[in-house]
Every structure is written in C-alpha cells, then in structure tokens.
C-alpha atoms as a PDB file:
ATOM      1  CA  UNK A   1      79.342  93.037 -38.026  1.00  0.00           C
ATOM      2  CA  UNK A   2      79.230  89.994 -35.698  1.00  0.00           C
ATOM      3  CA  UNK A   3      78.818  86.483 -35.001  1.00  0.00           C
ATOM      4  CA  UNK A   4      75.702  84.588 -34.087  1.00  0.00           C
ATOM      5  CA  UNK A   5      75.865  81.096 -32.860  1.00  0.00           C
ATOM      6  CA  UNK A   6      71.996  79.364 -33.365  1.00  0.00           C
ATOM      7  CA  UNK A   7      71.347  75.600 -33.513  1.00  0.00           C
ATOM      8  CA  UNK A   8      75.522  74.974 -33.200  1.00  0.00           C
ATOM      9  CA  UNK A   9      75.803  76.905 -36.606  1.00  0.00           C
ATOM     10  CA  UNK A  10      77.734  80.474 -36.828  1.00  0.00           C
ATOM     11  CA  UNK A  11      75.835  83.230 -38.866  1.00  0.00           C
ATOM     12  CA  UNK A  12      77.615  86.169 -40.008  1.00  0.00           C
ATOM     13  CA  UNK A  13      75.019  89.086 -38.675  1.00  0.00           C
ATOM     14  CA  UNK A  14      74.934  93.028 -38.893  1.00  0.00           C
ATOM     15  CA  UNK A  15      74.285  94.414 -35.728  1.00  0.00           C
ATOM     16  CA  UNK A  16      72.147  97.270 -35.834  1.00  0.00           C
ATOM     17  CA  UNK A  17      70.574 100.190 -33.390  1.00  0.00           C
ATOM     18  CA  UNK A  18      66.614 100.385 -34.562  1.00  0.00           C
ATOM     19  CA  UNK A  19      64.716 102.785 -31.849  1.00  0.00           C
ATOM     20  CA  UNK A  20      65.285 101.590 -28.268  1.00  0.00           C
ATOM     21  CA  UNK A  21      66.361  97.857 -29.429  1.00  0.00           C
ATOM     22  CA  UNK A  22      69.396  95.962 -31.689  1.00  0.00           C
ATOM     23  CA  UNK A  23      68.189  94.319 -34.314  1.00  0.00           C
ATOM     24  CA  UNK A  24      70.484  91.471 -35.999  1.00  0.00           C
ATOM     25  CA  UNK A  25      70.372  90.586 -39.787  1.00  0.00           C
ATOM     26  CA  UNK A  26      71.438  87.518 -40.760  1.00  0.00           C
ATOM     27  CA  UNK A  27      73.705  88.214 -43.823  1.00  0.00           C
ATOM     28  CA  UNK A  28      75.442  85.617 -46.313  1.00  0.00           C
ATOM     29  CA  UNK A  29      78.646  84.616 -47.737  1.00  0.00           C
ATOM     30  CA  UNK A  30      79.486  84.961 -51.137  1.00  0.00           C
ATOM     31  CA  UNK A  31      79.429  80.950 -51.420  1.00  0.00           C
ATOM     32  CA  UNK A  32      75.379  80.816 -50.456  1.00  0.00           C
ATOM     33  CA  UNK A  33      73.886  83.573 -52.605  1.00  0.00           C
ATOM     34  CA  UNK A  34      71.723  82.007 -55.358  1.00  0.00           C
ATOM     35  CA  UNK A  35      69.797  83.370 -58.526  1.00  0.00           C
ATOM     36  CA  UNK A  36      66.370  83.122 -56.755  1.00  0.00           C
ATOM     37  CA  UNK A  37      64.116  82.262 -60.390  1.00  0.00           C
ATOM     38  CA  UNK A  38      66.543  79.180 -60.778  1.00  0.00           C
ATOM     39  CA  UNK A  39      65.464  78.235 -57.006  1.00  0.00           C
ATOM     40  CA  UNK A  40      61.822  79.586 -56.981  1.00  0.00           C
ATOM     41  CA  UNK A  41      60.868  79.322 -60.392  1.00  0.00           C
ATOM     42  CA  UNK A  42      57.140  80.621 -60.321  1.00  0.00           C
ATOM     43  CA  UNK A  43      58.794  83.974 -58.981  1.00  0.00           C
ATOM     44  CA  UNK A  44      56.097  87.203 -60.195  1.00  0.00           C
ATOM     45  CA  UNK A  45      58.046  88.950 -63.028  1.00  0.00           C
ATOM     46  CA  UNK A  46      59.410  92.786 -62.178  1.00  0.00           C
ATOM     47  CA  UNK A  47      56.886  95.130 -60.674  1.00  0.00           C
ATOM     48  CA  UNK A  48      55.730  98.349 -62.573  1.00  0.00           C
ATOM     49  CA  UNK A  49      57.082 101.183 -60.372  1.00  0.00           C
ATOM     50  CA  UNK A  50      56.813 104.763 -61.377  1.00  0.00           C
ATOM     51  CA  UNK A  51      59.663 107.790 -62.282  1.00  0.00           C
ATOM     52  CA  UNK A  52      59.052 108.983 -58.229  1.00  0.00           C
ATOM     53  CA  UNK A  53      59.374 105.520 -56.689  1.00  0.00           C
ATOM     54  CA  UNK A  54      62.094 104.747 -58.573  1.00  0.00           C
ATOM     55  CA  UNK A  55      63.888 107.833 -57.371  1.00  0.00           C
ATOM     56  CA  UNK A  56      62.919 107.643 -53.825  1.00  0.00           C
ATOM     57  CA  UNK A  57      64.193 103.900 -53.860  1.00  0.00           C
ATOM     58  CA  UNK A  58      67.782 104.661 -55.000  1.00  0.00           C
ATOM     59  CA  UNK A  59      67.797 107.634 -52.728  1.00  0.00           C
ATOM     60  CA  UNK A  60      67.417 105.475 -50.020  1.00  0.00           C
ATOM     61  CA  UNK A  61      69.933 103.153 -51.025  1.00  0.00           C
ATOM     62  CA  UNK A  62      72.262 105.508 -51.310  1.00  0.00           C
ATOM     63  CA  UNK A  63      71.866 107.091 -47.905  1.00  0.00           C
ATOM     64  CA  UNK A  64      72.064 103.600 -46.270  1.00  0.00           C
ATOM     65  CA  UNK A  65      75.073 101.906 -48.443  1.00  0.00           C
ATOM     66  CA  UNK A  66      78.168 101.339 -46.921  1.00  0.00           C
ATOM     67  CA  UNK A  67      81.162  99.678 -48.257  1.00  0.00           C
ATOM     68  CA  UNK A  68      81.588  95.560 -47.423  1.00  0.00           C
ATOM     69  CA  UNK A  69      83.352  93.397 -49.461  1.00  0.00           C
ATOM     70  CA  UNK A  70      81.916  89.296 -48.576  1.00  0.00           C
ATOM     71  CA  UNK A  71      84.756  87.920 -49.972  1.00  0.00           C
ATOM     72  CA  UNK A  72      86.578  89.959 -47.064  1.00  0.00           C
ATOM     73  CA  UNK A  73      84.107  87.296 -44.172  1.00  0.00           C
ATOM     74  CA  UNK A  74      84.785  83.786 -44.003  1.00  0.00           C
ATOM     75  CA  UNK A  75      82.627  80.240 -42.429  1.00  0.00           C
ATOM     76  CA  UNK A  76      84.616  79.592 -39.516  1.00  0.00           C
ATOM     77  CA  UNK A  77      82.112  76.762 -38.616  1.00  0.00           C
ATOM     78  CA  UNK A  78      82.773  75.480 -42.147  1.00  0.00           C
ATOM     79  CA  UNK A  79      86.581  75.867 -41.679  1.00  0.00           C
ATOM     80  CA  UNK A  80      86.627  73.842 -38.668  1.00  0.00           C
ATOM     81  CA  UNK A  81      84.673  70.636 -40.275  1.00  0.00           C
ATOM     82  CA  UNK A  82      87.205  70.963 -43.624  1.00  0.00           C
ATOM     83  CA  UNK A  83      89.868  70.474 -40.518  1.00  0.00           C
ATOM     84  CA  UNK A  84      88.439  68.214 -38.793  1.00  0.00           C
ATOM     85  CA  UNK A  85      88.225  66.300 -41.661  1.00  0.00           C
ATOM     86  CA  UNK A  86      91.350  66.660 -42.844  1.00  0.00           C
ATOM     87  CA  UNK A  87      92.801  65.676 -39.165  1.00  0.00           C
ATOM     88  CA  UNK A  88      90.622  62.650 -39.393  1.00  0.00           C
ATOM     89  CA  UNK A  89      92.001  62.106 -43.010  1.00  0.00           C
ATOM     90  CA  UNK A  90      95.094  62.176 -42.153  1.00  0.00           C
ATOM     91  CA  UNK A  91      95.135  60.132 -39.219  1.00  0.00           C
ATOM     92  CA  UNK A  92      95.414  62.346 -36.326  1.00  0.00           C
ATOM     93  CA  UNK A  93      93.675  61.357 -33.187  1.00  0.00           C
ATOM     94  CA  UNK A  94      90.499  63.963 -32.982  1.00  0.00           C
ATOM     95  CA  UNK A  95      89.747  64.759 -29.172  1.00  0.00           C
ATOM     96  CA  UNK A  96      85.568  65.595 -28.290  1.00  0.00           C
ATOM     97  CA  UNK A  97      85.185  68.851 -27.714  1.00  0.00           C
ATOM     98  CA  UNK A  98      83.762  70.050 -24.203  1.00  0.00           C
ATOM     99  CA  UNK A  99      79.841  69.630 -24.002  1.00  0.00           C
ATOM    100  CA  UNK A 100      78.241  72.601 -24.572  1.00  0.00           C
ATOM    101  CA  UNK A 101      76.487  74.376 -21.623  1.00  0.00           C
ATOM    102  CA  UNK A 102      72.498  73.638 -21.204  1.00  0.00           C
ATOM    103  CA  UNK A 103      70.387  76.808 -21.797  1.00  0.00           C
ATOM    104  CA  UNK A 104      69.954  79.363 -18.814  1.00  0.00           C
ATOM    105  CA  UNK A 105      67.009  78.637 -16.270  1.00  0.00           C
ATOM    106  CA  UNK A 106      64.263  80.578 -16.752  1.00  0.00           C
END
C-alpha cells in the first residue's frame, strides 16, 4: 500500500512485484465507489459463463485475496482542503505553501 502524488492529487495505490517490474494500481476509497449501471447505463447485462469458469474464477480469487478494510485509508489531500477551509473560515491567516519543484531534466 502506498501513496502516489499525479497532477497535485494523492492516489491511494497497491504496490505490486509483476516479473522484473512494480506495477501500481490505483485503488479507491470507500467515498468514490459507485454502482456502475446508475453511471453507465447501457452497461451489457451478466455474461453466460460455464460450471468450470466459474470455478476457476473463484479459485483465483481466493488465492489472491487478502484482508483490507477501506474504511481503515483516508484522503489526506481531501483532509487538507476541509482545513484549509476551515482555517480560512475561521479567520486564520493561510500562508502559500512552497512552490513545488519543476520536473527533472531529461
């Protein structure tokens, strides 16, 4: 489990070893899942899958599951806006935050 910073937004990413690379996948909190045939509603209705795919499917599962509660991961990005907000709110002077460093020459 880790942190990845893109386009001044944190992710919340699983880290994981796939042959001779890491591979990251982006993973989301419990606030930004959504029923996907209320978002996409033209979604293809279930596929028929037989006794032996079935199987092999939950098989797989199984051997890959691991235990991870969302509720346990938080937005720190979003927590610091909610403060900053509040600070603002509540009339606190807000300093700017140090520009960010440019990208590494290539």
């Amino acid at each position: 489990m880790a942190t990845l910073v893109m386009r001044n937004r944190a992710y919340l990413v699983a880290v994981k070893a796939e042959d001779d690379i890491l591979a990251l996948h982006t993973l989301h909190l419990a606030d930004e899942v959504r029923d996907p045939q209320e978002e996409v509603p033209d979604l293809p209705g279930k596929p028929k899958l037989t006794e032996r795919e079935l199987k092999t499917a939950k098989q797989l599962i199984e051997a890959l599951a691991t235990r991870w509660d969302p509720a346990k991961c938080h937005d720190v990005y979003q927590e610091r806006v909610h403060k900053l907000v509040e600070s603002k709110r509540n009339g606190e002077t807000v300093e700017k935050a140090e520009e960010a460093p440019g990208a590494a020459p290539r």
